[in-house]
Protein backbone atom coordinates (compact mmCIF):
# COMPACT_ATOMS: atom_id res chain seq x y z
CA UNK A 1 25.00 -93.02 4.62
CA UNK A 2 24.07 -94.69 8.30
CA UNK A 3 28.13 -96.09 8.53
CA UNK A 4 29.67 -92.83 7.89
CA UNK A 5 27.88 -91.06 10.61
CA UNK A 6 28.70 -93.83 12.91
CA UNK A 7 32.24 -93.44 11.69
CA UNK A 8 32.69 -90.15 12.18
CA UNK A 9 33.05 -89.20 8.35
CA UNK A 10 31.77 -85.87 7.62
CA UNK A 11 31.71 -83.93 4.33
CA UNK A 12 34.76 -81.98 5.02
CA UNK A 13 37.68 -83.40 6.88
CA UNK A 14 41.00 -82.40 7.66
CA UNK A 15 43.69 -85.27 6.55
CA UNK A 16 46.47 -84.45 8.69
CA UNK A 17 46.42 -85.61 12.31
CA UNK A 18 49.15 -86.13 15.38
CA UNK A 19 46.95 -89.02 16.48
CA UNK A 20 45.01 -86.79 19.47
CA UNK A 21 44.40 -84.17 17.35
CA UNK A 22 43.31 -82.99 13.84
CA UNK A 23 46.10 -80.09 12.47
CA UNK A 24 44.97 -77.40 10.36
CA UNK A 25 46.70 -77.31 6.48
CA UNK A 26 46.85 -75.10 3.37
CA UNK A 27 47.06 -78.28 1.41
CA UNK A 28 44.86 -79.10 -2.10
CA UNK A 29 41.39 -80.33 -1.58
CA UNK A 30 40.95 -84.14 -2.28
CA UNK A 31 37.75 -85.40 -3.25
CA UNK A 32 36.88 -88.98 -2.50
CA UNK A 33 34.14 -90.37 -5.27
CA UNK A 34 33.17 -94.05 -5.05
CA UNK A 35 33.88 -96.23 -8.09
CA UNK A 36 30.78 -98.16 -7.22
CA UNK A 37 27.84 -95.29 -7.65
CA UNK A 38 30.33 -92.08 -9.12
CA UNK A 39 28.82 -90.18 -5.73
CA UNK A 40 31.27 -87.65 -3.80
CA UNK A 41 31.42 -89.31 -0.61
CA UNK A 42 33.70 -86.13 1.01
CA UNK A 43 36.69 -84.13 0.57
CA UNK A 44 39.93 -84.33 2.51
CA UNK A 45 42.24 -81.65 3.04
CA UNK A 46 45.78 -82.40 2.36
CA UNK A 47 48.58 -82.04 4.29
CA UNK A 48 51.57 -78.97 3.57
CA UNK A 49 54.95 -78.80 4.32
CA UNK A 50 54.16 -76.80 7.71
CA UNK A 51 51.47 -79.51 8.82
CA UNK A 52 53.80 -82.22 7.65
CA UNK A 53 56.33 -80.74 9.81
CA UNK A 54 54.25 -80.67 13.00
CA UNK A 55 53.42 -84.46 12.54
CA UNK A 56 57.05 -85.16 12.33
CA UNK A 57 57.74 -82.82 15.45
CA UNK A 58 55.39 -84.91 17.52
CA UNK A 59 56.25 -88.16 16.23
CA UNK A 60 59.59 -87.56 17.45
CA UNK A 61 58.81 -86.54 21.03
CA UNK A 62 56.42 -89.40 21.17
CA UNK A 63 58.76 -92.27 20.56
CA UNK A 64 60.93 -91.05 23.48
CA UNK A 65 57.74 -91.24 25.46
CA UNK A 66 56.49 -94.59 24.01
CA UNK A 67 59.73 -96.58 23.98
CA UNK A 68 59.54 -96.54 27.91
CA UNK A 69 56.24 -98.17 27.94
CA UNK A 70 56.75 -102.20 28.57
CA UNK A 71 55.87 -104.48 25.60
CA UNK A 72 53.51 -106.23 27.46
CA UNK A 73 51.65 -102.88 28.41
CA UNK A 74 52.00 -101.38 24.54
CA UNK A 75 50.37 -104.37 23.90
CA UNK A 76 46.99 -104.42 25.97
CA UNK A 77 46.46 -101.06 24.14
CA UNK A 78 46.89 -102.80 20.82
CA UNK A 79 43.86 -105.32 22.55
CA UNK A 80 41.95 -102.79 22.86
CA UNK A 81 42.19 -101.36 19.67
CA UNK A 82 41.21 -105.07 18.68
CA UNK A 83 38.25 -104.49 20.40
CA UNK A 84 37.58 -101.20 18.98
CA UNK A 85 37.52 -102.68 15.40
CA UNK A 86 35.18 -105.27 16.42
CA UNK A 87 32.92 -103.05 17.49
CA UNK A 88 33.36 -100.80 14.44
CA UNK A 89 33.75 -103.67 12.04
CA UNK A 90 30.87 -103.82 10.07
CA UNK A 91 30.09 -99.94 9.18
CA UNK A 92 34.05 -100.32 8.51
CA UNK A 93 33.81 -102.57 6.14
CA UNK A 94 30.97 -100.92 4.67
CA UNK A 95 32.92 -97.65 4.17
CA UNK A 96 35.82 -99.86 2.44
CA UNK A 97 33.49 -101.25 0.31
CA UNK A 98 31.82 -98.61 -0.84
CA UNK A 99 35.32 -96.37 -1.07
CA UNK A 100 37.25 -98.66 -2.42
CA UNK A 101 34.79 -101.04 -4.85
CA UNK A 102 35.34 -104.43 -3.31
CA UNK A 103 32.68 -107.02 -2.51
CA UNK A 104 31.11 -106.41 1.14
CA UNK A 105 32.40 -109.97 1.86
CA UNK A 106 35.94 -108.96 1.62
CA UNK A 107 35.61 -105.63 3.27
CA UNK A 108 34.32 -107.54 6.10
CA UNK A 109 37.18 -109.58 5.48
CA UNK A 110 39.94 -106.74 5.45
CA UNK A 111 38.64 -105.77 9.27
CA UNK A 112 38.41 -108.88 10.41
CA UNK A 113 42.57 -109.22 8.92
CA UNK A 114 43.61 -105.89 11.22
CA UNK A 115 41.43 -107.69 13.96
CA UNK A 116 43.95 -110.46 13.52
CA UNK A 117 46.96 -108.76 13.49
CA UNK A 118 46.04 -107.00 16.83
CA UNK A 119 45.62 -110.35 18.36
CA UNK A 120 48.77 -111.50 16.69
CA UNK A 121 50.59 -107.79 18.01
CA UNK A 122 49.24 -108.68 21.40
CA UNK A 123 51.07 -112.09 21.98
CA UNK A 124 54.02 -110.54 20.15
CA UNK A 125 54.34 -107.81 22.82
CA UNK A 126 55.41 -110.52 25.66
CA UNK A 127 58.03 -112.64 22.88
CA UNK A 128 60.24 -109.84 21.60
CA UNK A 129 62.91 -111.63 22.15
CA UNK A 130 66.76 -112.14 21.59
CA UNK A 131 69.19 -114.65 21.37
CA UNK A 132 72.07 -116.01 23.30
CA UNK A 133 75.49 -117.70 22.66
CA UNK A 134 78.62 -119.06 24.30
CA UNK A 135 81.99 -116.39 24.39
CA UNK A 136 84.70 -117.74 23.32
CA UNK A 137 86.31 -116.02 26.12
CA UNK A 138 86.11 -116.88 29.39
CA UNK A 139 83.84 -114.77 32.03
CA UNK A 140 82.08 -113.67 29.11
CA UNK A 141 78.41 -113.75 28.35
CA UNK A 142 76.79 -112.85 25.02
CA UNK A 143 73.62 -112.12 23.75
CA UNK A 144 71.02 -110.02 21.01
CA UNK A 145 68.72 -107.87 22.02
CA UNK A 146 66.13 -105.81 19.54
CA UNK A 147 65.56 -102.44 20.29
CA UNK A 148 62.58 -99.78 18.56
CA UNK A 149 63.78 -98.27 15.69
CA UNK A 150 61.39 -94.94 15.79
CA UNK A 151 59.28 -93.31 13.25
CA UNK A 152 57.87 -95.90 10.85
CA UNK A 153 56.34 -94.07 7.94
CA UNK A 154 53.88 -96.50 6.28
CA UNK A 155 52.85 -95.66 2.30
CA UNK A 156 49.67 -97.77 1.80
CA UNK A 157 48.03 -98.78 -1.58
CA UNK A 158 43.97 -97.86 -2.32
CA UNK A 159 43.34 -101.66 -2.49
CA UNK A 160 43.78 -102.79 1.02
CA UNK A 161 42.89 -99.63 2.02
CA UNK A 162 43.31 -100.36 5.68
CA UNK A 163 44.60 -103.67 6.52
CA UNK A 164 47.98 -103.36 5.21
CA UNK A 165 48.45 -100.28 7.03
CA UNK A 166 47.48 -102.22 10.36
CA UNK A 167 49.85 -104.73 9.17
CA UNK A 168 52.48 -102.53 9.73
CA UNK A 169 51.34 -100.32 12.56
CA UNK A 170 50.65 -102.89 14.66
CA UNK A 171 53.60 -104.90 14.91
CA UNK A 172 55.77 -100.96 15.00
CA UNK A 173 53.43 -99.74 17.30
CA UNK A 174 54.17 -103.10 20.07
CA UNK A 175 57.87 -103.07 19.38
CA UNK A 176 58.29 -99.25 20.42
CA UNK A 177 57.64 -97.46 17.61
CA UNK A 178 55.51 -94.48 16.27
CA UNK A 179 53.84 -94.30 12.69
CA UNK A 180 53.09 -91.68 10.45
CA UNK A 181 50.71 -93.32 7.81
CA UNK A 182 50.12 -91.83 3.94
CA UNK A 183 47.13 -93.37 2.56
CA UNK A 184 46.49 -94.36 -1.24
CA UNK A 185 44.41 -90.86 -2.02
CA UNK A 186 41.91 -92.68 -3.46
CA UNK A 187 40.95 -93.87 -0.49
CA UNK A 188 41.20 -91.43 2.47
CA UNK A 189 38.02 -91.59 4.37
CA UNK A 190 38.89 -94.94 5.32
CA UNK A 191 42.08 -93.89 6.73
CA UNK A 192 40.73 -90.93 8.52
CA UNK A 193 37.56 -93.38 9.86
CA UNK A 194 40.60 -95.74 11.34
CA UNK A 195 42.53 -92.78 12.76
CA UNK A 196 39.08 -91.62 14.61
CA UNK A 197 39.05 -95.61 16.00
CA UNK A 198 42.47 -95.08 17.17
CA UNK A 199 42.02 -91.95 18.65
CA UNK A 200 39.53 -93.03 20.91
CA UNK A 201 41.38 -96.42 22.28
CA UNK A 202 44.65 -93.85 23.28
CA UNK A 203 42.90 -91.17 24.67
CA UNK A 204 41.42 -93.60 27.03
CA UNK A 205 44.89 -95.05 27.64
CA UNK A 206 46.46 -91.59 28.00
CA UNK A 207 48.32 -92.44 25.19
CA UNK A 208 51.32 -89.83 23.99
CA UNK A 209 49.93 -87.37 21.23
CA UNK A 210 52.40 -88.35 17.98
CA UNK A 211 52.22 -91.88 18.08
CA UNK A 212 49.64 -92.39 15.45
CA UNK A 213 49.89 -89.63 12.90
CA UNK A 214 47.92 -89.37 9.42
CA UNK A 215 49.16 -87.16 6.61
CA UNK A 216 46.85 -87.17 3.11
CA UNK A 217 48.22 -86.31 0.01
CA UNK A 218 49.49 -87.20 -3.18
CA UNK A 219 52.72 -88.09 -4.27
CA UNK A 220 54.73 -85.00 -3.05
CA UNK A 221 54.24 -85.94 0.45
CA UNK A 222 55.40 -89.66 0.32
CA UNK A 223 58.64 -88.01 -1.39
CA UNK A 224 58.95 -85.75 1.87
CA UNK A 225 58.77 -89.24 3.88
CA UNK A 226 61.17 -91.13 1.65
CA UNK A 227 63.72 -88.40 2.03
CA UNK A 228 63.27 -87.37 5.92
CA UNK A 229 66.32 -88.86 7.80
CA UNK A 230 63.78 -88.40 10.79
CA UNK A 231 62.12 -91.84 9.40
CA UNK A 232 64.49 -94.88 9.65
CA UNK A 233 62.21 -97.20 8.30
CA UNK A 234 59.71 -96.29 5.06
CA UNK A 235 56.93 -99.34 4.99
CA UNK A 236 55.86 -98.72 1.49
CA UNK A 237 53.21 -100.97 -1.05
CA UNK A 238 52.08 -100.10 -4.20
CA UNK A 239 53.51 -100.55 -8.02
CA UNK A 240 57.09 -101.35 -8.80
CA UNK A 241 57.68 -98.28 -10.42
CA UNK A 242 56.61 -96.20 -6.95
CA UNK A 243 58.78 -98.75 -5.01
CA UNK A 244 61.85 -98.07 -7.00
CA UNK A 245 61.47 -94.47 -6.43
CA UNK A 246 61.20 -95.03 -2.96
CA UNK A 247 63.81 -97.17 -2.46
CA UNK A 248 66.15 -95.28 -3.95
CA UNK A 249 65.33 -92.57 -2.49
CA UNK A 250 65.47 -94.33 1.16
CA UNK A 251 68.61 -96.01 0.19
CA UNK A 252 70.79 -92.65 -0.91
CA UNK A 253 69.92 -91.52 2.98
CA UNK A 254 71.22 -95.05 4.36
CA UNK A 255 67.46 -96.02 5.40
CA UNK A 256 65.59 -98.94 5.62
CA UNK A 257 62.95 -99.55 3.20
CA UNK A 258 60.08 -102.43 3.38
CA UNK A 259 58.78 -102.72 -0.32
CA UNK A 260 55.59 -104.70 -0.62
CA UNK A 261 54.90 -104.05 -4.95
CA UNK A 262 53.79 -106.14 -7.30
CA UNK A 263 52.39 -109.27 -8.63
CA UNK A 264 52.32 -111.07 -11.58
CA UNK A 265 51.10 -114.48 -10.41
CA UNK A 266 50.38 -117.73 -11.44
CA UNK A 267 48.64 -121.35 -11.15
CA UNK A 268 50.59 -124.38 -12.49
CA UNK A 269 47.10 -126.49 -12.92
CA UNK A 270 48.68 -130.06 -13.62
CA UNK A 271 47.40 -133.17 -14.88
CA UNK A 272 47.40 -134.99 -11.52
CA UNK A 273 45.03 -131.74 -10.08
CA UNK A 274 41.83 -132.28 -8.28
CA UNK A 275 40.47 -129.99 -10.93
CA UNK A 276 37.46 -128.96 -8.86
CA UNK A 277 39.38 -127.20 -6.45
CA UNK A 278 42.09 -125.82 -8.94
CA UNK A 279 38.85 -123.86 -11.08
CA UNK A 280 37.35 -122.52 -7.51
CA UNK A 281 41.07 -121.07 -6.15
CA UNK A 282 41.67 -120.29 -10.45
CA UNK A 283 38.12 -118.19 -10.18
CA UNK A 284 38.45 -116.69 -7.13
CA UNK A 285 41.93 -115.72 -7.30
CA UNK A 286 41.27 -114.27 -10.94
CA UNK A 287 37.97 -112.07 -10.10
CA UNK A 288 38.05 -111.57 -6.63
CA UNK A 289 38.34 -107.92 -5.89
CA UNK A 290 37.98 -107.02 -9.60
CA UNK A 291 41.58 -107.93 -10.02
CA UNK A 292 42.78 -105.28 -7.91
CA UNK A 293 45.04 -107.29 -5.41
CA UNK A 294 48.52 -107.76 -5.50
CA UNK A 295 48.26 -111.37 -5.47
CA UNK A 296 45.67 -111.86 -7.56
CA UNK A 297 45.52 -114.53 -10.16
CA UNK A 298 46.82 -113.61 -13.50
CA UNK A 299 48.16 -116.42 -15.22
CA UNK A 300 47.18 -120.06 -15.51
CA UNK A 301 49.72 -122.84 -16.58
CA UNK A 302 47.79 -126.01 -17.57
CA UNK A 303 49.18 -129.52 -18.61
CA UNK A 304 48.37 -130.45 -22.00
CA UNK A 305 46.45 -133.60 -21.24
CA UNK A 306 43.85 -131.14 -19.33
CA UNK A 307 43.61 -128.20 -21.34
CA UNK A 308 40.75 -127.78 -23.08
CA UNK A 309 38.84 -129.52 -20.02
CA UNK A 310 39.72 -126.33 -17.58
CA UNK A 311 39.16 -123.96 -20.50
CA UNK A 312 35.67 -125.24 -20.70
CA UNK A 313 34.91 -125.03 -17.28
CA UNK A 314 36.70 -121.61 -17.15
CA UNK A 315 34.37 -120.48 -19.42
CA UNK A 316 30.64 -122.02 -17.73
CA UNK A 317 32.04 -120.78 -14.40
CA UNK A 318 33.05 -117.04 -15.72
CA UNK A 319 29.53 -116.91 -17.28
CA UNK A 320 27.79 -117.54 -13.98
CA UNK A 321 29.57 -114.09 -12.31
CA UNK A 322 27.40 -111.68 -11.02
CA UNK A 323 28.54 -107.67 -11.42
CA UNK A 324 27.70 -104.81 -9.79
CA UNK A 325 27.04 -103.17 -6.72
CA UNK A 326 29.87 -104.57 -4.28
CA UNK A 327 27.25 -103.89 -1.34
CA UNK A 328 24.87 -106.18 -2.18
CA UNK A 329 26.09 -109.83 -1.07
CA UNK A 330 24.63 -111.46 -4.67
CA UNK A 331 27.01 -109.65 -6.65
CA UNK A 332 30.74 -111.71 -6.82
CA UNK A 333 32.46 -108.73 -8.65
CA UNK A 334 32.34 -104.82 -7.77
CA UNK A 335 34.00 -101.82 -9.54
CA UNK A 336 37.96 -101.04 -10.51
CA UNK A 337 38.84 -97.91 -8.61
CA UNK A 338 38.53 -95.33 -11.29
CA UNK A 339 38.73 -94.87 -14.96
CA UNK A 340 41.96 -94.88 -15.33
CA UNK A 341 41.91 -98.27 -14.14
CA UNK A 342 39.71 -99.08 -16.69
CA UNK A 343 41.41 -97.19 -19.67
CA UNK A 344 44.92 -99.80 -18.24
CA UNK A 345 42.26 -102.47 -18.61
CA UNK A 346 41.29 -101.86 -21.68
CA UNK A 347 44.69 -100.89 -23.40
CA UNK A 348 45.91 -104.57 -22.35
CA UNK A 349 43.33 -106.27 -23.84
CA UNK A 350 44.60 -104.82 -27.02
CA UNK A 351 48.02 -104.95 -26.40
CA UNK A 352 47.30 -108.68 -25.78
CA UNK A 353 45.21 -109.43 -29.12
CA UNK A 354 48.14 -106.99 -30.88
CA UNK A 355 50.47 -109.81 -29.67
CA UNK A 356 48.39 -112.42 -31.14
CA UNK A 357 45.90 -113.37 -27.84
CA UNK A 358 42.57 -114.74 -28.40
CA UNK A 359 39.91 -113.99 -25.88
CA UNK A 360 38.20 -116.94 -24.91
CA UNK A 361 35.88 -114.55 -23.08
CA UNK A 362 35.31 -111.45 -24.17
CA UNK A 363 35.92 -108.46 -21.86
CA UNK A 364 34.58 -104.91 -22.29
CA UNK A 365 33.18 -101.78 -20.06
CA UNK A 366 29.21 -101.74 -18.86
CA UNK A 367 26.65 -99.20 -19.05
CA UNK A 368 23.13 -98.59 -17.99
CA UNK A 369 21.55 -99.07 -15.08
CA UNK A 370 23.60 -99.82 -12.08
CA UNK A 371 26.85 -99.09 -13.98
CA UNK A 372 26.48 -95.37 -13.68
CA UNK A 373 29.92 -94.25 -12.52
CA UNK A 374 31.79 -96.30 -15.50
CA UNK A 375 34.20 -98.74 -13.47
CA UNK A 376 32.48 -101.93 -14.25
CA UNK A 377 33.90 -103.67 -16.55
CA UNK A 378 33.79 -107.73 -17.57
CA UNK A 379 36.27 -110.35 -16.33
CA UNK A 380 37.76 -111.81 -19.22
CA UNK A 381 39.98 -114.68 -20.51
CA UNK A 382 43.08 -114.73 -23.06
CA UNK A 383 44.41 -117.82 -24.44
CA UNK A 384 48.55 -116.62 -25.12
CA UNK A 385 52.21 -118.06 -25.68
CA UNK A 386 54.77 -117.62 -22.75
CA UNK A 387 56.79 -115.26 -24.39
CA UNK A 388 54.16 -112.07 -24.93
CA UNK A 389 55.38 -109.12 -23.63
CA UNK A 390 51.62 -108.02 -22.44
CA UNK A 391 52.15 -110.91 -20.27
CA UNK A 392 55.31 -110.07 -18.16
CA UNK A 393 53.07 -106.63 -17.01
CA UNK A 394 50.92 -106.42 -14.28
CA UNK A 395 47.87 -105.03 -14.84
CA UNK A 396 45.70 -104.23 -11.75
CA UNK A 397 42.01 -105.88 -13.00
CA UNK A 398 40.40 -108.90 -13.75
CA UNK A 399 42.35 -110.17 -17.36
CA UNK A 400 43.41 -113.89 -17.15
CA UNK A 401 45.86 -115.28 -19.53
CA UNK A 402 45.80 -119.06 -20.18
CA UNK A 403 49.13 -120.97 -21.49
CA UNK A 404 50.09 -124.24 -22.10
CA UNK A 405 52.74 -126.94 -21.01
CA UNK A 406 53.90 -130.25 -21.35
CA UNK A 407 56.54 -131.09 -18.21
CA UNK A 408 56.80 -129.41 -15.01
CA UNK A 409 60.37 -128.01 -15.80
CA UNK A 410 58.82 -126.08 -18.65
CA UNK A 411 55.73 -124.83 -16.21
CA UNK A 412 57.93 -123.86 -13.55
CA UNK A 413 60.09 -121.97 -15.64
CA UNK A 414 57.00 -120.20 -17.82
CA UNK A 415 56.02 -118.93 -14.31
CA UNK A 416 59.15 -117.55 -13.04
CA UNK A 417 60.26 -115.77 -15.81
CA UNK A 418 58.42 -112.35 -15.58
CA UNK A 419 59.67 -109.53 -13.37
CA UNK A 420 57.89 -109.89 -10.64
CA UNK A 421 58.06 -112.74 -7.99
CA UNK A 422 54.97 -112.34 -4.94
CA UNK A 423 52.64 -115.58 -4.97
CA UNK A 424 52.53 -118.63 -6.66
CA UNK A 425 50.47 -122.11 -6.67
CA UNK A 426 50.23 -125.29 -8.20
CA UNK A 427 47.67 -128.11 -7.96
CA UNK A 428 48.33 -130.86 -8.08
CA UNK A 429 47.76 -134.39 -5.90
CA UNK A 430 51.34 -135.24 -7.02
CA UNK A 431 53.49 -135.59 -4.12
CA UNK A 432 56.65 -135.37 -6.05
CA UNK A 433 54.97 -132.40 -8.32
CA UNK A 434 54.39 -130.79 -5.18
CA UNK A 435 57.94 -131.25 -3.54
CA UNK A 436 59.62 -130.17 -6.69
CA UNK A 437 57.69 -127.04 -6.48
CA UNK A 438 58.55 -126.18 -3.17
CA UNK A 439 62.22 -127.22 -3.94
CA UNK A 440 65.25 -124.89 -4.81
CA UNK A 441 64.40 -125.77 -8.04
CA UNK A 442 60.74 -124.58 -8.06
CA UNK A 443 58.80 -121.60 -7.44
CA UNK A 444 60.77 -118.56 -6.93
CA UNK A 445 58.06 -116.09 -4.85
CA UNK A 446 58.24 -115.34 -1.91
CA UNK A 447 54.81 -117.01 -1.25
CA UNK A 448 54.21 -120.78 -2.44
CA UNK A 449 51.16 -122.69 -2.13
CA UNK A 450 49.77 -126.09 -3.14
CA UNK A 451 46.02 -127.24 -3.70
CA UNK A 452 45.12 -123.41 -2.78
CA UNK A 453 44.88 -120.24 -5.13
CA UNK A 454 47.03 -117.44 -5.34
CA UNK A 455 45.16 -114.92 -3.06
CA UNK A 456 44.75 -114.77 0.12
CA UNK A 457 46.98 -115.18 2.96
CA UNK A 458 47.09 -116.09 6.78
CA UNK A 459 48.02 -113.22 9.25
CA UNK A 460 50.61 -116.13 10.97
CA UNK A 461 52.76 -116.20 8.07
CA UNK A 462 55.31 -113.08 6.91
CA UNK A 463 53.63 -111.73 3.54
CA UNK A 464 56.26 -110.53 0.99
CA UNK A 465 58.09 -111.65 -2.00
CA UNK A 466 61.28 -111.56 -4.26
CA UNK A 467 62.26 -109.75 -7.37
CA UNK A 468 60.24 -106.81 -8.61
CA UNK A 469 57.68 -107.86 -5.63
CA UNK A 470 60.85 -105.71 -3.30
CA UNK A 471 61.74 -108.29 -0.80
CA UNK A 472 60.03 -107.32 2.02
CA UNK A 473 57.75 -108.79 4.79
CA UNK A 474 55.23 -108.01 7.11
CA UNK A 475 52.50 -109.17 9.02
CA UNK A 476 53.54 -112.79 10.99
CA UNK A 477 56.05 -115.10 11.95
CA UNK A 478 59.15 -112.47 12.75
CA UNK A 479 58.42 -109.70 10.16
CA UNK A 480 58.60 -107.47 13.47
CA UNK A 481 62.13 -107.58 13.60
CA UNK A 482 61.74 -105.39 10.46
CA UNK A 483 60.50 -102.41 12.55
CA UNK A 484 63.51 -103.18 15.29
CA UNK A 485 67.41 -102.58 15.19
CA UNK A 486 69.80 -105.56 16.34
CA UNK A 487 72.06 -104.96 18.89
CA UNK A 488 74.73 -107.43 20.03
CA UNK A 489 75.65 -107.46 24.01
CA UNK A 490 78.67 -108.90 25.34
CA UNK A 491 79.27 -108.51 29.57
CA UNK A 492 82.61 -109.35 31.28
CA UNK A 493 82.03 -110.61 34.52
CA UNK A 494 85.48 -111.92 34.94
CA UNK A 495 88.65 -110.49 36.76
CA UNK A 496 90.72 -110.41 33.20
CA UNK A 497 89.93 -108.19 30.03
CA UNK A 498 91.45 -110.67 27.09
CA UNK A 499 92.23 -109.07 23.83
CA UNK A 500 91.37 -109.91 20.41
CA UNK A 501 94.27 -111.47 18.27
CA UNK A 502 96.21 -112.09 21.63
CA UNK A 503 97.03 -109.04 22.16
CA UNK A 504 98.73 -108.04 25.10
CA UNK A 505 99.64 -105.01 27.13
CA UNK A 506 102.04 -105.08 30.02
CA UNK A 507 101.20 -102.60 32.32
């Protein structure tokens, strides 16, 4: 295909790279089939321990290298990058699209969010800043400063295949810091199509080889990461279960970890809603990317009094969906990313009528023509109680379940008590509904909305959330301080060195 060539994605690539050059590896060969068509797009070769070993080697004499460069000047090379994506932006988004199974809109939409965080990563490089305070002692003078941390290994999921890992990379690479990025492996081309973008912006910048490193491969080489003292800070997003394992295995080394896992997230749709927009953010957030984002809509919470009026609607608006080929712009719902996506999809649909669900619309796998490579499969609705176990579980595709309640205690509590804790939303045109949501007695993610959906999110904000979810944040307001270490400065200036406690020493 016309983007790949413009992209630089041939049928054989290597998957291991120091960010100036590709290194040769005796690793397994991955093969990279798109959900949407079943076609072999190309294979990637893995990375071994010995080319694993090289990318480490270089990361580490590039951060000595790329520390010393000013903010301000790490940060016109993150502009340029910016401009490198917008000149790359559409065959990029085709090649995440067609990789990955999501609409053309939103892969379109994923540039355009590492096009945002560049510009965000740009103004950040000239406010890295401390704070300072008043000594109690006199002649003193105290302050913070943040200093770069050094390799940042970044573990990205398949379905943001490249905006999360700009996310991160960004804001490390402007506060001092190199990367070594491991890509979902169901997705590499679109990592290797980024790391030729990069490549070209820092050899014209005379950037240090070993700043931006790639290393494909499955799950034995994030283990390598999450073990390597070399790597302070492991940025890592995917399931719970892969975050656990990662954390601990950060946390018996005394690292930092950044867990971004998942979500299990809801819409508190109450009586007082503008119910127009609550069924647009309900659908959207519900379908959009075939259910495959970590925010994505899983659980509605309606009032009573408007039940049956959303379930109706629910059901017109679910039978107007278009599936199929995420590349052309009439279609609203593309492929899951494989079939064992679809075999999760389809053992919680029973697990859910086990429990007692009724399907209010039906899901189900399609065939024929179009449907070829077996990942399409229907969006589908579950009426449930609170309590079913299928309901506490994440599962990454497009199954809504559909609950009742009767006060806003009882809806705030049905959505906090599953595991996991990432977005959240209610609408409502309630003032005090609203403010009791937002209240330490409401929603307890670590993203809250009101009169919007569930999905989605602004680069300005920090993206993370609490619980299962892991805690972490990236992206805006001062999720960079993540990727920094905190130093506290005190200076004497005076003629007198006063002791702590009063202690004194007559010499």
């Amino acid at each position: 295909m016309d983007f790949l060539k413009t992209l630089h994605i041939l049928a054989e690539n290597q998957g291991v790279s120091t960010g100036l050059q590709w290194i040769n590896s005796t690793g397994k060969t991955i093969p990279s089939y798109s959900p949407v068509d079943g076609k072999l797009i190309g294979s990637v070769i893995a990375a071994d321990k010995n080319s694993y070993e090289t990318v480490m080697t270089k990361a580490e004499e590039a951060f000595h290298q790329w520390r010393m460069v000013p903010a301000p000047k790490r940060g016109e090379v993150i502009r340029q990058i910016g401009e490198a994506l917008r000149q790359y932006k559409e065959p990029l988004g085709k090649l995440v699209s067609y990789e990955m199974g999501k609409s053309l809109q939103e892969g379109y939409g994923e540039v355009q969010e590492m096009i945002d965080i560049c510009d965000f990563a740009v103004g950040l490089s000239r406010q890295l800043h401390g704070l300072t305070m008043h000594s109690e002692r006199p002649g003193h003078r105290m302050y913070e400063q943040y200093h770069p941390l050094g390799i940042v290994g970044i573990i990205s999921a398949f379905n943001f295949p490249v905006a999360v890992w700009s996310w991160n990379s960004m804001l490390a690479w402007v506060c001092g810091d190199v990367c070594v990025w491991k890509p979902s492996e169901k997705t590499p081309l679109c990592a290797i199509a980024c790391q030729h973008i990069i490549q070209e912006v820092f050899r014209k910048n005379n950037v240090s080889e070993g700043v931006c490193n790639l290393i494909i491969g499955g799950r034995e080489v994030g283990e390598w990461m999450a073990k390597d003292i070399r790597v302070p800070l492991v940025s890592a997003t995917g399931s719970t279960r892969m975050g656990k394992a990662v954390g601990a295995a950060v946390g018996a080394r005394l690292g930092r970890a950044l867990l971004e896992l998942g979500g299990n997230n809801a819409i508190i749709i109450s009586k007082d809603a503008d119910l127009d927009i609550a069924i647009i953010g309900s659908l959207f957030g519900a379908v959009g990317t075939a259910g495959q984002r970590c925010t994505t809509t899983r659980r509605l919470i309606i009032h009573e009094d408007v039940y049956e009026k959303v379930k109706t609607r629910l059901i017109t608006a679910y039978k107007q969906l278009k599936i199929g080929d995420p590349l052309n712009e009439v279609h609203h719902v593309g492929p899951l990313i494989d079939k064992d996506a679809v075999n999760m999809y389809l053992a919680s649909i029973e697990k859910c009528k086990a429990e007692g669900g009724s399907f209010i619309v039906e899901g189900g796998v399609l065939a024929g023509d179009g449907y070829e490579s077996g990942c399409y499969v229907k969006p589908c609705i579950a009426e449930v109680r609170p309590g079913f176990e299928i309901v506490k579980h994440e599962t990454f595709a497009p199954i809504l379940y559909l609950m009742k309640y009767k006060s806003l205690a009882e809806a705030i509590r049905i959505q906090n008590e599953v595991p996991q804790g990432l977005s959240s939303s209610i609408m409502t045109l309630n003032m005090r509904e609203a403010e009791e949501f937002l209240s330490h007695n409401g929603s307890d993610c670590g993203i809250a909305n009101v009169n919007i959906g569930t999905s989605g999110a602004e680069i300005g904000g920090a993206f993370g959330g609490e619980k299962e979810t892991g805690g972490g944040r990236e992206s805006g307001s001062d999720a960079w301080k993540a990727y920094m270490r905190r130093q506290t400065n005190t200076i004497n200036y005076s003629n007198n060195l006063p002791l702590a406690q009063g202690i004194r020493f007559d010499l």
